[in-house]
C-alpha atoms as a PDB file:
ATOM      1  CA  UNK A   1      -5.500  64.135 -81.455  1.00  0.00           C
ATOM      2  CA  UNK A   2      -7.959  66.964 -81.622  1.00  0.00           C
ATOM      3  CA  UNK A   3     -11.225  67.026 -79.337  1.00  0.00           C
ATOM      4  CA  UNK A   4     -13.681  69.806 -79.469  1.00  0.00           C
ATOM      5  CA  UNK A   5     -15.340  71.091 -76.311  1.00  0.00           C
ATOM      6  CA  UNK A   6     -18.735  72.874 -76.428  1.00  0.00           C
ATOM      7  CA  UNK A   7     -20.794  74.901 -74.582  1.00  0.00           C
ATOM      8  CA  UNK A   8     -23.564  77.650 -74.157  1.00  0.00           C
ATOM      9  CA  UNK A   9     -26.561  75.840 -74.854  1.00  0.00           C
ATOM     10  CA  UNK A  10     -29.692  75.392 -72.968  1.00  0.00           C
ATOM     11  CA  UNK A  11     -33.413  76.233 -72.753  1.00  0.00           C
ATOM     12  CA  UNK A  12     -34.432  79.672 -74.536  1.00  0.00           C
ATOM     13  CA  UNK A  13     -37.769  81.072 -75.797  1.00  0.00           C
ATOM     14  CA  UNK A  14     -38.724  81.373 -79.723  1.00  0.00           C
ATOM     15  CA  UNK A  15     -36.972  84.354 -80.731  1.00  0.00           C
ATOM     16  CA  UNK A  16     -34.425  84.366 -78.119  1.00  0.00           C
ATOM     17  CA  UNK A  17     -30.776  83.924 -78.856  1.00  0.00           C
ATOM     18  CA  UNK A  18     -27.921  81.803 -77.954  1.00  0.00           C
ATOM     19  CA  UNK A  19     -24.192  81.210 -78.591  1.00  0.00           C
ATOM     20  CA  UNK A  20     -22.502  78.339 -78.736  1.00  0.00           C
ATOM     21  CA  UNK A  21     -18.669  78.237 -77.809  1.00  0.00           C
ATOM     22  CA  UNK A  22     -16.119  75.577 -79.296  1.00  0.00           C
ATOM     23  CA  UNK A  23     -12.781  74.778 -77.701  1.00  0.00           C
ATOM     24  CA  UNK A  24     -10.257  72.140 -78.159  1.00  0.00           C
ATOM     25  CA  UNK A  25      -9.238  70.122 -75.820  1.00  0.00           C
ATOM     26  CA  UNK A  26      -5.346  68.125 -76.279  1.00  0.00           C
ATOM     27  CA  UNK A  27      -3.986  70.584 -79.238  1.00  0.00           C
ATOM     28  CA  UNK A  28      -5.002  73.811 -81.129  1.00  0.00           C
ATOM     29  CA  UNK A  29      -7.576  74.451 -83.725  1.00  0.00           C
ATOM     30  CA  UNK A  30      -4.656  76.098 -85.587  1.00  0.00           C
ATOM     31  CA  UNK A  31      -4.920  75.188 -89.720  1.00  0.00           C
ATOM     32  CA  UNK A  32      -8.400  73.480 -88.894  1.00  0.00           C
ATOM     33  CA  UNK A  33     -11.716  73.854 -90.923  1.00  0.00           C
ATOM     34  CA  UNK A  34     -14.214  73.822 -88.280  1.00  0.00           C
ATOM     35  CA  UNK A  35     -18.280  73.239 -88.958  1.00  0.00           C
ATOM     36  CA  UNK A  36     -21.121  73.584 -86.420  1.00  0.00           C
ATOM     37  CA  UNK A  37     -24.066  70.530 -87.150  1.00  0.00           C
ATOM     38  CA  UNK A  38     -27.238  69.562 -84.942  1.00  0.00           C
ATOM     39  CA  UNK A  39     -29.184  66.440 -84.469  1.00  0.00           C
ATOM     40  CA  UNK A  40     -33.103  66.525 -83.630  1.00  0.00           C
ATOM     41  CA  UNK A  41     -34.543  63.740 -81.808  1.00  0.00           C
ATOM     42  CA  UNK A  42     -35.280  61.042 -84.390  1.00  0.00           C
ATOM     43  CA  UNK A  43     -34.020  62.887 -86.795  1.00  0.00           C
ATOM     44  CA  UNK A  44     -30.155  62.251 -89.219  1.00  0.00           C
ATOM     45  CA  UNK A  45     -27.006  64.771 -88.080  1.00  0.00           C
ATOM     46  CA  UNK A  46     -27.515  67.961 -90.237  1.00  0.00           C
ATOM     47  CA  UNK A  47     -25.078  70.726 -91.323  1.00  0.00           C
ATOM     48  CA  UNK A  48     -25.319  74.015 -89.782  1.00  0.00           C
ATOM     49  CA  UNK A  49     -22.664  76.570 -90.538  1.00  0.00           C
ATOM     50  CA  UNK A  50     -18.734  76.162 -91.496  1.00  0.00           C
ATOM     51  CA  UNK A  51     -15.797  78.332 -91.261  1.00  0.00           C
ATOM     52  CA  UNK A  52     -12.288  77.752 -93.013  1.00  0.00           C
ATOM     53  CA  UNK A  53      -9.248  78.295 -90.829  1.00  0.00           C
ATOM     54  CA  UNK A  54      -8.812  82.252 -91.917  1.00  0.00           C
ATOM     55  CA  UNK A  55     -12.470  82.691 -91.145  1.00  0.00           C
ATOM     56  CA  UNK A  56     -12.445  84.304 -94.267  1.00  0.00           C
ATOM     57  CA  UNK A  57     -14.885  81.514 -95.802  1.00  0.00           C
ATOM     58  CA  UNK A  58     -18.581  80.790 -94.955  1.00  0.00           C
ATOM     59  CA  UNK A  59     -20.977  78.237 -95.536  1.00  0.00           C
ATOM     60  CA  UNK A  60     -24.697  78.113 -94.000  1.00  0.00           C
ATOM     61  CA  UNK A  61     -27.715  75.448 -94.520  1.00  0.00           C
ATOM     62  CA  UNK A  62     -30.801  77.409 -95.962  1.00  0.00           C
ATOM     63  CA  UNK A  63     -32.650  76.931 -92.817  1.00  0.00           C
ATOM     64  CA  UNK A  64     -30.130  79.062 -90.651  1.00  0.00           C
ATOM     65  CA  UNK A  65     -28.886  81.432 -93.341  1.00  0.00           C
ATOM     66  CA  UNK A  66     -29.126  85.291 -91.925  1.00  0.00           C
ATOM     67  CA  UNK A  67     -30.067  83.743 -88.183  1.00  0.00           C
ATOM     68  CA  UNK A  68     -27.038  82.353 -87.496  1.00  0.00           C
ATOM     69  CA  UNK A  69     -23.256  83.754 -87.572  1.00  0.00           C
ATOM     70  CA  UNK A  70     -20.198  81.478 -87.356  1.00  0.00           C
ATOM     71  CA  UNK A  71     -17.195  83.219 -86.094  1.00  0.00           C
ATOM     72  CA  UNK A  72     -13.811  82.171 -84.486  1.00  0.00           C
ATOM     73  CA  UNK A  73     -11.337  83.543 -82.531  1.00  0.00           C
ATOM     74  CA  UNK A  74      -7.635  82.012 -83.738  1.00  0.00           C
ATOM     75  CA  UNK A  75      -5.683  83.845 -80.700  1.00  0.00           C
ATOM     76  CA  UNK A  76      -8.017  82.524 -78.345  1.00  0.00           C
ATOM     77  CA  UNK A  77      -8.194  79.436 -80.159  1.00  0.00           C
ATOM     78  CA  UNK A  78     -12.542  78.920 -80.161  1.00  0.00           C
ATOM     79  CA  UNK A  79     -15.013  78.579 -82.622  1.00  0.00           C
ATOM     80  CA  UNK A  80     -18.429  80.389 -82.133  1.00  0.00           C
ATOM     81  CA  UNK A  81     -22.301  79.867 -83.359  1.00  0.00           C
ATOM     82  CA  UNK A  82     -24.354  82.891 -82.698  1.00  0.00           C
ATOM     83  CA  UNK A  83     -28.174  82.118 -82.670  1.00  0.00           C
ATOM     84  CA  UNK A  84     -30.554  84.379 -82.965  1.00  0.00           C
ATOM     85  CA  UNK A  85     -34.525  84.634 -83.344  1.00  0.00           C
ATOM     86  CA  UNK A  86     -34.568  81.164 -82.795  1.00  0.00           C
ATOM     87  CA  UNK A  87     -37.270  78.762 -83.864  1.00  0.00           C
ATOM     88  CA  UNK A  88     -38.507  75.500 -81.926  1.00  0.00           C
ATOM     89  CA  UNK A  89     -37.302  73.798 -84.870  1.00  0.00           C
ATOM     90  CA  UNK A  90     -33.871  74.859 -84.071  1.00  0.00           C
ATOM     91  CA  UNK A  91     -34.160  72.463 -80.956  1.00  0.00           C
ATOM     92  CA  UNK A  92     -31.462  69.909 -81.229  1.00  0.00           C
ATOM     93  CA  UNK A  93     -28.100  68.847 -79.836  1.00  0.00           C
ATOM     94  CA  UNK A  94     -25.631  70.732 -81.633  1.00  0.00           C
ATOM     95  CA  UNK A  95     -21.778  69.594 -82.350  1.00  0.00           C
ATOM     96  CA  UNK A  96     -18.517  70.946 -83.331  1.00  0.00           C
ATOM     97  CA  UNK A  97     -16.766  69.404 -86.137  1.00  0.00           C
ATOM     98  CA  UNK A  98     -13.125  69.732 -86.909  1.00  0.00           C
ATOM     99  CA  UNK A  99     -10.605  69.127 -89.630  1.00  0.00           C
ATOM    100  CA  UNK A 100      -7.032  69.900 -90.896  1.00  0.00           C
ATOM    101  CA  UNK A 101      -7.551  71.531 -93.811  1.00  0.00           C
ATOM    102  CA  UNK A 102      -5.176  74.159 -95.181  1.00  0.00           C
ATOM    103  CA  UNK A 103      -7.447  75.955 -96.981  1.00  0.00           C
ATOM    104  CA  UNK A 104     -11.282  76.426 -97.497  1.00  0.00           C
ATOM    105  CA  UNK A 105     -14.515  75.352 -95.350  1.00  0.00           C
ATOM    106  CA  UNK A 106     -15.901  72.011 -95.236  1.00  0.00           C
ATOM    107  CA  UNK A 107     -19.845  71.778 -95.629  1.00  0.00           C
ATOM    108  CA  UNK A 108     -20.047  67.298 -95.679  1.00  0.00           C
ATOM    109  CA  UNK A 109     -20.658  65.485 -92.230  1.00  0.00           C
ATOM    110  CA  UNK A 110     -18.514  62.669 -93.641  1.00  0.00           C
ATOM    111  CA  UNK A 111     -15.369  64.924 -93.767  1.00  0.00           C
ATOM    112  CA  UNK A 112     -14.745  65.800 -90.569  1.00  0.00           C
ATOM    113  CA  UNK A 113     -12.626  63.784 -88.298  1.00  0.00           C
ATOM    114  CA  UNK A 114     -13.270  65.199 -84.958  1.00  0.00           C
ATOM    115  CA  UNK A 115     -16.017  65.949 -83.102  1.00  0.00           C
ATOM    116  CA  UNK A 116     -17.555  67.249 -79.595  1.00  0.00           C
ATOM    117  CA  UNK A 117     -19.502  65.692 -77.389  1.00  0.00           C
ATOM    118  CA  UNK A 118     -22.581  68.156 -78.300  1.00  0.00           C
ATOM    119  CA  UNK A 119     -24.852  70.518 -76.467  1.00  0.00           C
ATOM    120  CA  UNK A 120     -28.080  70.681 -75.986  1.00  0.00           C
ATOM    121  CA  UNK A 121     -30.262  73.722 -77.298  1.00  0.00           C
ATOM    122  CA  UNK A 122     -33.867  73.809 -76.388  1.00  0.00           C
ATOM    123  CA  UNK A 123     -35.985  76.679 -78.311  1.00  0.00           C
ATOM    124  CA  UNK A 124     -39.541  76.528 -76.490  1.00  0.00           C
ATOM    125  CA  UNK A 125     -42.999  78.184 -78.527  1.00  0.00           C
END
C-alpha cells in the first residue's frame, strides 16, 4: 500500500517562498496521479494543484494559479509544490494525495486513496 511522505514546510514571511517535497514510503509513485491539498484551521480540506503520472497534465485552484508550480520527478520517484509570493492565507497544513490512475490528473478530494501525514506551512504578514 502506498504512503506519501512530506516535507519542506515551515514558518516564512508574506512573499517568501517554499517547496514542498512528496515521497512514498512502502512502493513507488510509478502510474500514480498525485494532487497537493491544504487544510486551514477551522476550515474543510481544499484542492491545491494536481499532476497526472506523465506530468504532462495540470490542474490548479484559482487561488494558487501562477503562484504555485507542481512538478515531479519519476526517476527519483517525488512529487513537488513550489510556493512562491506567498500570502498569510496560504497558511495551512498541506497534504499529498495519491492515486493509480493510468492516465490524467485528479482535481476531487474524494478520489484519492492515499494520503500523507501533512506539513505545516506558516506564511506570517
Amino acid at each position: 500500500q502506498v504512503q506519501a511522505v512530506e516535507s519542506g514546510g515551515g514558518l516564512v514571511q508574506a512573499g517568501g517562498s517554499l517547496r514542498l517535497s512528496c515521497a512514498p514510503s512502502g512502493r513507488t509513485f510509478s502510474n500514480y496521479a498525485m494532487g497537493w491539498f491544504r487544510q486551514a484551521p477551522g476550515k474543510e480540506r481544499e484542492f491545491v494543484a494536481a499532476i497526472s503520472w506523465s506530468g504532462s497534465s495540470t490542474y490548479y485552484a484559482d487561488s494558487v494559479k501562477d503562484r504555485f508550480t507542481i512538478s515531479r520527478d519519476n526517476a527519483e520517484n517525488t512529487v513537488y509544490l513550489q510556493m512562491n509570493s506567498l500570502k498569510p492565507e496560504d497558511t495551512a497544513v498541506y497534504y499529498c494525495a495519491a492515486q493509480h490512475i493510468i492516465a490524467g490528473a485528479i482535481t476531487a478530494i474524494d478520489e484519492y486513496d492515499y494520503w500523507g501525514q501533512g506539513t505545516q506551512v506558516t506564511v506570517s504578514s
